[in-house]
PDB file of N, CA and C in Angstrom:
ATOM      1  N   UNK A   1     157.233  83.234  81.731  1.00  0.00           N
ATOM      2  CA  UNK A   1     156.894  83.675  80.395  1.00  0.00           C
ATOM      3  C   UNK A   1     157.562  82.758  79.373  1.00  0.00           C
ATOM      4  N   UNK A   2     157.042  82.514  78.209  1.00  0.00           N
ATOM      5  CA  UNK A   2     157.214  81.518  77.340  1.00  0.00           C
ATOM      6  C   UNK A   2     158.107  82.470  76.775  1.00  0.00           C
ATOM      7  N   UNK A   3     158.969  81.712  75.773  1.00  0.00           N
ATOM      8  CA  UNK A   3     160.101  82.511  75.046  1.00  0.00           C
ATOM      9  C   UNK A   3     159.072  82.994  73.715  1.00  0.00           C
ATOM     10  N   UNK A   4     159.661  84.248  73.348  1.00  0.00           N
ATOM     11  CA  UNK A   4     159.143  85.198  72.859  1.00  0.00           C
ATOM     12  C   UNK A   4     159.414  84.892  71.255  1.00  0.00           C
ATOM     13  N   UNK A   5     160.035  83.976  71.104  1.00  0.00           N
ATOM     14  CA  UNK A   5     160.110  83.625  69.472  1.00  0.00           C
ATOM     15  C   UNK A   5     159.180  82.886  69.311  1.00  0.00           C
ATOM     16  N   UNK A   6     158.305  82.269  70.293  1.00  0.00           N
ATOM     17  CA  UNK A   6     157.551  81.126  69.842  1.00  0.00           C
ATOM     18  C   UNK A   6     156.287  81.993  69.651  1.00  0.00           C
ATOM     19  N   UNK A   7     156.166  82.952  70.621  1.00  0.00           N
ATOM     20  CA  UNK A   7     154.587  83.527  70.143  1.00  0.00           C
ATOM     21  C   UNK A   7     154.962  84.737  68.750  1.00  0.00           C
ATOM     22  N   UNK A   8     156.150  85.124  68.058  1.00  0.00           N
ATOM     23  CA  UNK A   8     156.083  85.498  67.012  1.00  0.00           C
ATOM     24  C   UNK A   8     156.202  84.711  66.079  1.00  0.00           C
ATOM     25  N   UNK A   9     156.874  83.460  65.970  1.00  0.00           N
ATOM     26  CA  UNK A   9     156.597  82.617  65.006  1.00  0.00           C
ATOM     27  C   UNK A   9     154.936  82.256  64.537  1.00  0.00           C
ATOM     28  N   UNK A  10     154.320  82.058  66.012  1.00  0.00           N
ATOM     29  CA  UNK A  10     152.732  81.828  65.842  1.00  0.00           C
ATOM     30  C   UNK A  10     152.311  82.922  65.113  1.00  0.00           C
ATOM     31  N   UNK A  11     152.533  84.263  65.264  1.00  0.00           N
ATOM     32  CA  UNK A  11     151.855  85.683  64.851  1.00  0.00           C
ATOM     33  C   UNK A  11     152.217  85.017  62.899  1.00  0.00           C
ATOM     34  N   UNK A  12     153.561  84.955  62.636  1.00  0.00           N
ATOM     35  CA  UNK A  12     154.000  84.186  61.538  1.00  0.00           C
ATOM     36  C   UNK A  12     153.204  83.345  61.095  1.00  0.00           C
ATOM     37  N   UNK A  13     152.936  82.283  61.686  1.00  0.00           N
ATOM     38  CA  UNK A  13     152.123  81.212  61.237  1.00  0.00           C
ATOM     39  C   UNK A  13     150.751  81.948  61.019  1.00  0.00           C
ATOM     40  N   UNK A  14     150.460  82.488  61.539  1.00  0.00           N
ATOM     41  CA  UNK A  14     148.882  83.257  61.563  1.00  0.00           C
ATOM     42  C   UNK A  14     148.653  84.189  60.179  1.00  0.00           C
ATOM     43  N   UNK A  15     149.883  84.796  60.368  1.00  0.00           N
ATOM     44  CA  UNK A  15     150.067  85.605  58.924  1.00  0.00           C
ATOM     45  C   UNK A  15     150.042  84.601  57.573  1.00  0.00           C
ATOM     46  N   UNK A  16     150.532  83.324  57.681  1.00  0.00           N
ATOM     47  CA  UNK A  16     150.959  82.970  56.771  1.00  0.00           C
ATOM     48  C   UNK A  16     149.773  81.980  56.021  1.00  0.00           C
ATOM     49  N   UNK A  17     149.211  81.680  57.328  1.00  0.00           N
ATOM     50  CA  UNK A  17     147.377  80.863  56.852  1.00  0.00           C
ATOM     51  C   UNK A  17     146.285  82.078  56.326  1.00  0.00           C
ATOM     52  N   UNK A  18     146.741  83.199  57.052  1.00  0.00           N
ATOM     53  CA  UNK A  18     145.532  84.251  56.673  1.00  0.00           C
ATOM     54  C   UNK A  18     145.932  84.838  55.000  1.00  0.00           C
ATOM     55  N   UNK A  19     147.177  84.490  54.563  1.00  0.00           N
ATOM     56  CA  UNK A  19     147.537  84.644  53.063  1.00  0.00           C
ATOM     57  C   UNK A  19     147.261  83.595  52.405  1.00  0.00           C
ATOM     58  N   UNK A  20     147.038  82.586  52.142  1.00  0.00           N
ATOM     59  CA  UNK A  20     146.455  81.467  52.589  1.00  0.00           C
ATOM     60  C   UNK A  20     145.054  81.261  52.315  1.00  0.00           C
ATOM     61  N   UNK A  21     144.549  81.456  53.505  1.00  0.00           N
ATOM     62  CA  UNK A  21     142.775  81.696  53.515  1.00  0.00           C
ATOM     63  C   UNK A  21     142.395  82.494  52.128  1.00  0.00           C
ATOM     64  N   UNK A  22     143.092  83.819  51.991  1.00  0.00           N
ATOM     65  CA  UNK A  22     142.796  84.926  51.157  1.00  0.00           C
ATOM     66  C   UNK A  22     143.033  84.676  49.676  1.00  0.00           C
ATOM     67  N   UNK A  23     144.454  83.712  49.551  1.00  0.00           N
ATOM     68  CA  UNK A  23     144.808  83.645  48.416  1.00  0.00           C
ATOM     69  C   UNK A  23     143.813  84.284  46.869  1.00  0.00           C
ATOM     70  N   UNK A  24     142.861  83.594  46.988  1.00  0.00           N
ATOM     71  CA  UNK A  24     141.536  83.785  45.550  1.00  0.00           C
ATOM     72  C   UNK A  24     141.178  85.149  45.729  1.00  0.00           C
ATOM     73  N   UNK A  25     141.157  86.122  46.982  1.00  0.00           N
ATOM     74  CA  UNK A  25     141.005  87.667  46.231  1.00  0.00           C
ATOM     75  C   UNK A  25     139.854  87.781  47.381  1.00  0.00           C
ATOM     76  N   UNK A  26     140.037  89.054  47.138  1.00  0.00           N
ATOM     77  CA  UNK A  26     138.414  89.446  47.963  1.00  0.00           C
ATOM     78  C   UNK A  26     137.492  88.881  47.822  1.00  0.00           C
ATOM     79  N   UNK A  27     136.941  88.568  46.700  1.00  0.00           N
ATOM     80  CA  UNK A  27     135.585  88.060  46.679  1.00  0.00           C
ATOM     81  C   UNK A  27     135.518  86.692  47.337  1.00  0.00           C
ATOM     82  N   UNK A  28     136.800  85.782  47.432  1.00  0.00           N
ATOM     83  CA  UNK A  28     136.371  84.902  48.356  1.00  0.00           C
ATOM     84  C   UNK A  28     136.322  84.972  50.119  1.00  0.00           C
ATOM     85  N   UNK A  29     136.840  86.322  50.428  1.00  0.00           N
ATOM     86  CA  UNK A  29     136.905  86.333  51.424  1.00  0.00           C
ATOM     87  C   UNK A  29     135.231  87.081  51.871  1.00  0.00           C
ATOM     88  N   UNK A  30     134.686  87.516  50.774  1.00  0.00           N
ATOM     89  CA  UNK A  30     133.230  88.597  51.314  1.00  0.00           C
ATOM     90  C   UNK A  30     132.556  87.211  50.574  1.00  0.00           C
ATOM     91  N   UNK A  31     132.567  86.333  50.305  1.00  0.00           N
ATOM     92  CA  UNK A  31     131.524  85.706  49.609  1.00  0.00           C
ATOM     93  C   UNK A  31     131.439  83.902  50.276  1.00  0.00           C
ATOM     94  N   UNK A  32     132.441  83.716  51.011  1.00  0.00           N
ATOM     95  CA  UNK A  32     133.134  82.497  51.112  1.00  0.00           C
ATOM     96  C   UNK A  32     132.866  82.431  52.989  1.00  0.00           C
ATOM     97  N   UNK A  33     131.861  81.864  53.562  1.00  0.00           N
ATOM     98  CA  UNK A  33     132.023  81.844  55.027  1.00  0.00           C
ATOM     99  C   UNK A  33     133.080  81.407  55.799  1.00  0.00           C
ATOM    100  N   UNK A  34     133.279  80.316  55.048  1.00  0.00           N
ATOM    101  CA  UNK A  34     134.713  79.667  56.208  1.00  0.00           C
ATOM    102  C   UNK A  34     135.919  80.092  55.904  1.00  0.00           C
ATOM    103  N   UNK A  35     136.071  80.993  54.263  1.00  0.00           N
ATOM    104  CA  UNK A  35     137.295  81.666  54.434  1.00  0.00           C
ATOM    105  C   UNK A  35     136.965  82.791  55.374  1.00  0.00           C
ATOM    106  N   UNK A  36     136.008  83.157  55.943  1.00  0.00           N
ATOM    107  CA  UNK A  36     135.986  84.340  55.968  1.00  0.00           C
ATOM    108  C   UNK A  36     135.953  83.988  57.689  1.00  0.00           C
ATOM    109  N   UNK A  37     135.498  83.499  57.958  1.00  0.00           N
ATOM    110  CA  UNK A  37     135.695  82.956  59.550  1.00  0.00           C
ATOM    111  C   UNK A  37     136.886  82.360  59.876  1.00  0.00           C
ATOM    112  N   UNK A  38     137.567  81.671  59.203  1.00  0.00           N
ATOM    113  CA  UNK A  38     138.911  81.070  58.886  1.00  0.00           C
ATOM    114  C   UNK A  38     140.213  82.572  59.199  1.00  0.00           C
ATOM    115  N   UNK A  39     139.819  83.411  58.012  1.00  0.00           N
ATOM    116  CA  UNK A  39     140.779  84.329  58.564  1.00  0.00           C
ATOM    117  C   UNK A  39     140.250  85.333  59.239  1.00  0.00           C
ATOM    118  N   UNK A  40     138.701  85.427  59.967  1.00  0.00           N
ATOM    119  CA  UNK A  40     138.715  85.825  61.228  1.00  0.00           C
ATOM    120  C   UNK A  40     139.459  85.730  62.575  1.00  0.00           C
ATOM    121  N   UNK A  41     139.438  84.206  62.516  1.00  0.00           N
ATOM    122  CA  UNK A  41     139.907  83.775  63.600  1.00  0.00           C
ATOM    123  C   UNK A  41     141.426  83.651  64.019  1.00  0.00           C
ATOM    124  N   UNK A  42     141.869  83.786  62.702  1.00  0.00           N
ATOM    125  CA  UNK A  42     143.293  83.693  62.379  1.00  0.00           C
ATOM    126  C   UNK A  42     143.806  85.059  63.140  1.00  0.00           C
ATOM    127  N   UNK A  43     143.200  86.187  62.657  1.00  0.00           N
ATOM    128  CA  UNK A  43     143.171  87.463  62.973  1.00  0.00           C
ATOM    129  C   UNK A  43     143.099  87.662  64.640  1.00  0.00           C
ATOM    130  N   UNK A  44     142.226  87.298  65.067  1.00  0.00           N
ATOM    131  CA  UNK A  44     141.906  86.938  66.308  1.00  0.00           C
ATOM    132  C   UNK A  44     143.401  86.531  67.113  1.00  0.00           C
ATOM    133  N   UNK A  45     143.470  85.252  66.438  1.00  0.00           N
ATOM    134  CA  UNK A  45     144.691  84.480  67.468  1.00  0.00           C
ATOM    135  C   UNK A  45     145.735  84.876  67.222  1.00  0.00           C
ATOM    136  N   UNK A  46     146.163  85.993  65.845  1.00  0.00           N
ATOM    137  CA  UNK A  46     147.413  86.678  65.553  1.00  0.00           C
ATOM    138  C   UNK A  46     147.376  87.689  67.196  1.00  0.00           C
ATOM    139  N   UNK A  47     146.312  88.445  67.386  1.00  0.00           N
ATOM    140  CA  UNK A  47     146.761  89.788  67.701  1.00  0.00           C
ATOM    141  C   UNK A  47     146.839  89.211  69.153  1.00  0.00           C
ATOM    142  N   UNK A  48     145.906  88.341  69.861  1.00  0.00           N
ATOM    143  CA  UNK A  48     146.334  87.306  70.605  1.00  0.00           C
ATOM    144  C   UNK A  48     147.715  87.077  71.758  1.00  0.00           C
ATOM    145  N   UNK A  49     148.254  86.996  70.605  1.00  0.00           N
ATOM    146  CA  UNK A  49     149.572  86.207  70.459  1.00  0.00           C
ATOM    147  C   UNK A  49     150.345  87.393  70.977  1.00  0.00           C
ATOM    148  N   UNK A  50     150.068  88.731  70.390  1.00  0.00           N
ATOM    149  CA  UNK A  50     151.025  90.384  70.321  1.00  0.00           C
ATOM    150  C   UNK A  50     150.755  90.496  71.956  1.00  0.00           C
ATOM    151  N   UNK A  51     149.929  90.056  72.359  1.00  0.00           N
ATOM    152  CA  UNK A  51     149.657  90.978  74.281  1.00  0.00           C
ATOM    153  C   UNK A  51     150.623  89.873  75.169  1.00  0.00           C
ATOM    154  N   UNK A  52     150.757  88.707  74.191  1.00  0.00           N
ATOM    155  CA  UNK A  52     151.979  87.695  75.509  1.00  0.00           C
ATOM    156  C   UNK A  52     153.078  88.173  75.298  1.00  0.00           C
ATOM    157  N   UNK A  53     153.888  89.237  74.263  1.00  0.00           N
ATOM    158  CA  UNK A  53     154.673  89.540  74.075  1.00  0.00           C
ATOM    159  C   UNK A  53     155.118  90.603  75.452  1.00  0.00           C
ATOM    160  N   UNK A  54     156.612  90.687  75.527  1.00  0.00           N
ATOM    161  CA  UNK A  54     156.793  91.648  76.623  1.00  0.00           C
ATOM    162  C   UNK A  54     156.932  93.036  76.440  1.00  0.00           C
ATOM    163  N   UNK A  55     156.786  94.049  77.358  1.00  0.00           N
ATOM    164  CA  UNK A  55     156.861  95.302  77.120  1.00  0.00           C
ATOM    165  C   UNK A  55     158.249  95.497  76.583  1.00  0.00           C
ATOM    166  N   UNK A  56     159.167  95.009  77.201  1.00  0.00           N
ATOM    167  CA  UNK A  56     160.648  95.497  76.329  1.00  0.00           C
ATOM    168  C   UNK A  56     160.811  95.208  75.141  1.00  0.00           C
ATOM    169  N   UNK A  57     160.269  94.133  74.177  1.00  0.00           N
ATOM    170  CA  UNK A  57     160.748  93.970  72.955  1.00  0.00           C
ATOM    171  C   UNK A  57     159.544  95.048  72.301  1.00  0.00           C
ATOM    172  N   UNK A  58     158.492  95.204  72.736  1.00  0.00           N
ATOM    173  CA  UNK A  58     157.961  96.292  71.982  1.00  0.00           C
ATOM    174  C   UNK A  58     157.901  97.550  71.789  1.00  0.00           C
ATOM    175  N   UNK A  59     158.429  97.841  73.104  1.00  0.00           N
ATOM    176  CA  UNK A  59     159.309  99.378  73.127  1.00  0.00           C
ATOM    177  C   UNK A  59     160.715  99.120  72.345  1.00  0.00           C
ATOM    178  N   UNK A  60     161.493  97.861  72.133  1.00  0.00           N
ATOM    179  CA  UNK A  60     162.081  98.096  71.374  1.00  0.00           C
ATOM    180  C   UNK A  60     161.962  98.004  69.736  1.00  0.00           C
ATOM    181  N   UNK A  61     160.811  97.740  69.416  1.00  0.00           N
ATOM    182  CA  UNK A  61     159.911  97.763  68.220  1.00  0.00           C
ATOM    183  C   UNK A  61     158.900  99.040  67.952  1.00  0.00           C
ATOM    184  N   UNK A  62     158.579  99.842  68.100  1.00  0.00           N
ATOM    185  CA  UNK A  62     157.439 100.840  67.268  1.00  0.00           C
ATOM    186  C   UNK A  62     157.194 100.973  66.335  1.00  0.00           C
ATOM    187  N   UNK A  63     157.858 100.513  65.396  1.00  0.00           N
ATOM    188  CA  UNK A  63     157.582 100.238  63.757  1.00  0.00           C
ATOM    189  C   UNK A  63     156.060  99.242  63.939  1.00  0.00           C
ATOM    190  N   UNK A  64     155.874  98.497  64.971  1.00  0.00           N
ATOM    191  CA  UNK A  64     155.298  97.570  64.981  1.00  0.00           C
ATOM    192  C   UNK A  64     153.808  98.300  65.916  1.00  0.00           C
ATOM    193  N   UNK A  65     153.094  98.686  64.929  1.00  0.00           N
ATOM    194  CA  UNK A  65     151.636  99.196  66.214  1.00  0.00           C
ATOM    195  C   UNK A  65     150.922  98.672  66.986  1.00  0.00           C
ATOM    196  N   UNK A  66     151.878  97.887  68.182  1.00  0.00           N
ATOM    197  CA  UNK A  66     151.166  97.103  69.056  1.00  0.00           C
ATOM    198  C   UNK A  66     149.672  97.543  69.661  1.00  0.00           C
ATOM    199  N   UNK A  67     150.002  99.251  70.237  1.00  0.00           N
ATOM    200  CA  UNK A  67     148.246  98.963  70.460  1.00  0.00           C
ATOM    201  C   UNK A  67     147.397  98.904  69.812  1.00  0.00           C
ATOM    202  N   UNK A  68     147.748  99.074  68.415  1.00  0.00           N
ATOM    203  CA  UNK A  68     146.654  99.032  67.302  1.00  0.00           C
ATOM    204  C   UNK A  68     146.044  97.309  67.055  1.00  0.00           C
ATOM    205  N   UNK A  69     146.955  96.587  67.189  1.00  0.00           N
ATOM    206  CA  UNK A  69     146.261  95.692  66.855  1.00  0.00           C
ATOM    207  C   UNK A  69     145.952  94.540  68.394  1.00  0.00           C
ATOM    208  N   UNK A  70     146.489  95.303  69.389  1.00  0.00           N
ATOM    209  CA  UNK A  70     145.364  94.716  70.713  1.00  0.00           C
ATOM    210  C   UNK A  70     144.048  95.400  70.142  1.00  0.00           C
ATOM    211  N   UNK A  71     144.160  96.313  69.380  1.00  0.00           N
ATOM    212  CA  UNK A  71     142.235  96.939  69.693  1.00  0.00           C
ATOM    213  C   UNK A  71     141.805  96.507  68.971  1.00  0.00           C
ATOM    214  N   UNK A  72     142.713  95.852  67.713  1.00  0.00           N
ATOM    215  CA  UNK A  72     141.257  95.134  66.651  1.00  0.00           C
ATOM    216  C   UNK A  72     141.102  93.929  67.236  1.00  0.00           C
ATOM    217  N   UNK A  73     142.355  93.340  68.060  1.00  0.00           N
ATOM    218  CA  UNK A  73     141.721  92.180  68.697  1.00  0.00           C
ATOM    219  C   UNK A  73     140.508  92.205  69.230  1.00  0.00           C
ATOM    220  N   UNK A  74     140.633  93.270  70.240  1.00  0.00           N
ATOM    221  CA  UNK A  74     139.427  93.547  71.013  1.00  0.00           C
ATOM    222  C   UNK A  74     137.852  93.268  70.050  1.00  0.00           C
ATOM    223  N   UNK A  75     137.893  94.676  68.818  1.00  0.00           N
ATOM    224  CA  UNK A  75     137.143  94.894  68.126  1.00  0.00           C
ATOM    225  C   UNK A  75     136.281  93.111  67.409  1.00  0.00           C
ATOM    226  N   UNK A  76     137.403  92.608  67.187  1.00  0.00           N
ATOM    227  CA  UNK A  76     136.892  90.917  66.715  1.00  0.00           C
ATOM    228  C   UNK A  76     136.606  90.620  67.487  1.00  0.00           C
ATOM    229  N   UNK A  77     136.954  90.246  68.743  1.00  0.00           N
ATOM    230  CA  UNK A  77     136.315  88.903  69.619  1.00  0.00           C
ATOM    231  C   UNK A  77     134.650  89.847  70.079  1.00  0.00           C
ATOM    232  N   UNK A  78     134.696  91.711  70.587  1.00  0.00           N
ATOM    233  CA  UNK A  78     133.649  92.169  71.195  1.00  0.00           C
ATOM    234  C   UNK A  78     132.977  92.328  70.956  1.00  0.00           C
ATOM    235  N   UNK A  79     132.742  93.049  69.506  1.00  0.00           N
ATOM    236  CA  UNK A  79     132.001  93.801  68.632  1.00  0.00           C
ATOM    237  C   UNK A  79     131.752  92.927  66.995  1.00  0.00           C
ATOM    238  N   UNK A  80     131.962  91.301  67.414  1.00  0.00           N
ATOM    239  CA  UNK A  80     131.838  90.745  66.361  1.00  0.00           C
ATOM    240  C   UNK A  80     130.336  90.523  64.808  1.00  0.00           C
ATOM    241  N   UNK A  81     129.198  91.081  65.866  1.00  0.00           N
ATOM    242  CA  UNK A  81     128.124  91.667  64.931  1.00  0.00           C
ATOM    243  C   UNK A  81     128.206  92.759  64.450  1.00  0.00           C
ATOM    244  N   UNK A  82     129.328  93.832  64.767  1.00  0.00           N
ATOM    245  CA  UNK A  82     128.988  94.914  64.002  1.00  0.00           C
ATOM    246  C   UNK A  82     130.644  95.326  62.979  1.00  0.00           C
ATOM    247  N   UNK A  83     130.896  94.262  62.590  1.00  0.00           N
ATOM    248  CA  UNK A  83     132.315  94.102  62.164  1.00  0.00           C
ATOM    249  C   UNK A  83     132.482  94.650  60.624  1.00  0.00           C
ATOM    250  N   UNK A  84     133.364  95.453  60.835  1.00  0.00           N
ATOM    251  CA  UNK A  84     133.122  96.244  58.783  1.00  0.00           C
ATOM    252  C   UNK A  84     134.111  95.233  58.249  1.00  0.00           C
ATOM    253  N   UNK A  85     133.612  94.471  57.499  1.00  0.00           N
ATOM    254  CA  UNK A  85     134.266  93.575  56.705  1.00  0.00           C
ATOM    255  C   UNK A  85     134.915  94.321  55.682  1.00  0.00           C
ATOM    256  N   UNK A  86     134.730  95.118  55.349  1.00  0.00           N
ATOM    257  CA  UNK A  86     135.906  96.922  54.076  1.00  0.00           C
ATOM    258  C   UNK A  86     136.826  96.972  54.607  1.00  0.00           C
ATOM    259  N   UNK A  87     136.747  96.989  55.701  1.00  0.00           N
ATOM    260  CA  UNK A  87     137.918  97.279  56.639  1.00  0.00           C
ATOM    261  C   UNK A  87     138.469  96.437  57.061  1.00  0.00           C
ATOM    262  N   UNK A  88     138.679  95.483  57.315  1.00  0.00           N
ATOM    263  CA  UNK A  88     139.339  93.968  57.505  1.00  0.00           C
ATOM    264  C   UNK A  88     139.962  93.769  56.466  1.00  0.00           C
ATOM    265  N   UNK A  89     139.663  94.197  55.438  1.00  0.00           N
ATOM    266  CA  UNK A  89     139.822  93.787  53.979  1.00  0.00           C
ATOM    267  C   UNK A  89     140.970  94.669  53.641  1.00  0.00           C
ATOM    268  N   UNK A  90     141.191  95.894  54.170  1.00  0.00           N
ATOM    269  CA  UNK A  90     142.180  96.870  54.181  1.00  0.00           C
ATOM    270  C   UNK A  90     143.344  96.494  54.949  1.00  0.00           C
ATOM    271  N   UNK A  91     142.704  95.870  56.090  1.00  0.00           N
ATOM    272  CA  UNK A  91     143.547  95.292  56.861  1.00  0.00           C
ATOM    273  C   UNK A  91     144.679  94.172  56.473  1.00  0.00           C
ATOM    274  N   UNK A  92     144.069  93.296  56.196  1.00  0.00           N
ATOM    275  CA  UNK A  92     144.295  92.007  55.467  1.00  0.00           C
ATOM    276  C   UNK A  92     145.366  92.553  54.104  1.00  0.00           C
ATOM    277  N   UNK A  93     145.082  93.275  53.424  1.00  0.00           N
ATOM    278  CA  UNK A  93     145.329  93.811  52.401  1.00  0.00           C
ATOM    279  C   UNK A  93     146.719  94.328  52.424  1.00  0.00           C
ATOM    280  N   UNK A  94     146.768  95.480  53.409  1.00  0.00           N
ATOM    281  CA  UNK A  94     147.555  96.531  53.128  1.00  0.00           C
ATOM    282  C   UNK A  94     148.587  96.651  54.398  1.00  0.00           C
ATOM    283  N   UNK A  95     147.650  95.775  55.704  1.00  0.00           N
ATOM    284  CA  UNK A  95     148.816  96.192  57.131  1.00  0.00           C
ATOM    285  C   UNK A  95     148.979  94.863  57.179  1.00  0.00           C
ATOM    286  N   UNK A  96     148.611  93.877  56.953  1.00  0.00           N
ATOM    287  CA  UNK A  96     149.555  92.483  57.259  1.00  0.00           C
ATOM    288  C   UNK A  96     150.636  92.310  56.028  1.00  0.00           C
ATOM    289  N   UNK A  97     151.006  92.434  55.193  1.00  0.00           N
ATOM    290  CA  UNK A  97     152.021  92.206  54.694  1.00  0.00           C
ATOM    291  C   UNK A  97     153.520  93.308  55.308  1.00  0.00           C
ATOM    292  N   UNK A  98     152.708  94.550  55.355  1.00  0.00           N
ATOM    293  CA  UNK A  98     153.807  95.148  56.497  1.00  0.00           C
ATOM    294  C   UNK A  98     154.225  94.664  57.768  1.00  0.00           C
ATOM    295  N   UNK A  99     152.988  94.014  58.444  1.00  0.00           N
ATOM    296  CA  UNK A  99     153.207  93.458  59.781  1.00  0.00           C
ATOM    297  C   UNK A  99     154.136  91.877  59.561  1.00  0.00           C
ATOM    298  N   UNK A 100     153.879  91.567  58.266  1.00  0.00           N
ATOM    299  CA  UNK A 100     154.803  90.160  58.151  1.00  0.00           C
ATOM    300  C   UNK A 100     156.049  90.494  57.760  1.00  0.00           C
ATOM    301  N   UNK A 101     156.435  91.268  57.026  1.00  0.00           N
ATOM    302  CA  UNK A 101     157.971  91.877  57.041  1.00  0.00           C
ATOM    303  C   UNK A 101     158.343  92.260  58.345  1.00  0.00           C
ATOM    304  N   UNK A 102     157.637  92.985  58.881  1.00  0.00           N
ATOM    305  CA  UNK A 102     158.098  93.449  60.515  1.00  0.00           C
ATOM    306  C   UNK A 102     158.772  92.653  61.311  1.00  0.00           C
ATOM    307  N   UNK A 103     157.526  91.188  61.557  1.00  0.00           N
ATOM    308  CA  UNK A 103     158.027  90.254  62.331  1.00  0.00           C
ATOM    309  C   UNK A 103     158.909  89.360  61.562  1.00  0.00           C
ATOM    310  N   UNK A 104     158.893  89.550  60.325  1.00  0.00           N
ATOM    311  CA  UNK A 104     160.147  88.472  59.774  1.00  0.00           C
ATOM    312  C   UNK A 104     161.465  89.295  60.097  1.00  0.00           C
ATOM    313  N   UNK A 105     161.877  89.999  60.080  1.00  0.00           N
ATOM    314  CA  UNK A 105     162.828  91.144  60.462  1.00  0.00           C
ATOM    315  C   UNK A 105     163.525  91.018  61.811  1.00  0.00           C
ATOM    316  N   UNK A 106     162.161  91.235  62.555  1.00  0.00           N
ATOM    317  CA  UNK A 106     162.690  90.813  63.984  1.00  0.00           C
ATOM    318  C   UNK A 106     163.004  89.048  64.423  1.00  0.00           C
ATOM    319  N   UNK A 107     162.255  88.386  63.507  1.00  0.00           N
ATOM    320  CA  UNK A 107     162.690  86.820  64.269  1.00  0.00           C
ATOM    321  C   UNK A 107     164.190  86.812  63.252  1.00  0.00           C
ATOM    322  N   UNK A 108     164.505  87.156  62.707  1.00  0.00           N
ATOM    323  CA  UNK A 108     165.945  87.023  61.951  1.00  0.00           C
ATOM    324  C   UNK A 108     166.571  88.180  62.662  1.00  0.00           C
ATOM    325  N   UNK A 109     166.578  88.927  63.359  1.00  0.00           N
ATOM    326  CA  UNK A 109     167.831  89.484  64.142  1.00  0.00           C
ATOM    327  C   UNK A 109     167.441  88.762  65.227  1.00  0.00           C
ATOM    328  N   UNK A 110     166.475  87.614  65.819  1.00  0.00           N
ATOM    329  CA  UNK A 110     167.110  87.216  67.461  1.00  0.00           C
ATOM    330  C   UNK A 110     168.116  86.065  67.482  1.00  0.00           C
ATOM    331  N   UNK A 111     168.720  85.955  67.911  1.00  0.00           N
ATOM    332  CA  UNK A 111     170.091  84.883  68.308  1.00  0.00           C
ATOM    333  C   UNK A 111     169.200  83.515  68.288  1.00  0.00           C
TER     334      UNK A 111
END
């Protein structure tokens, strides 16, 4: 197993292009294809990144809703024609800036 700071730094990096991508506001993200595939994919390779993680640091995390965001992984790569872009947008919006404090939190308490 790869060391576990490197696939949260990536989740980091992922967070930090998908703020990024978004910067100009919703409307470029519902109006704009390659932002909008841009931080699809971003999304994608964030949650990705959460299933190489090991069971012990995430049981020692629950602040952090790991299975929630294996299932939107899921939901993006499976169900990518029937994708509520409202809801991504909520996502994007309202649980990644929590999820980027989270993991900034945890990569500053590891040694």
């Amino acid at each position: 197993m790869k060391d576990e700071r490197i696939y949260l730094l990536h989740i980091e990096e992922c967070l930090d292009d998908i703020a990024d991508f978004v910067k100009n506001g919703r409307d470029s993200f519902f109006n704009d294809k390659m932002v909008r595939n841009a931080t699809l994919r971003s999304l994608q390779t964030l949650s990705e990144s959460t299933t190489r993680l090991s069971s012990g640091l995430k049981s020692r995390h629950t602040e952090i809703p790991w299975r929630m965001i294996h299932g939107f992984r899921n939901i993006l790569v499976h169900d990518y024609l029937g994708l509520d872009y409202e809801t991504i947008w909520v996502v994007i919006e309202v649980e990644l800036p929590r999820l980027k404090a989270s993991v900034d939190q945890l990569l500053a308490s590891m040694p």
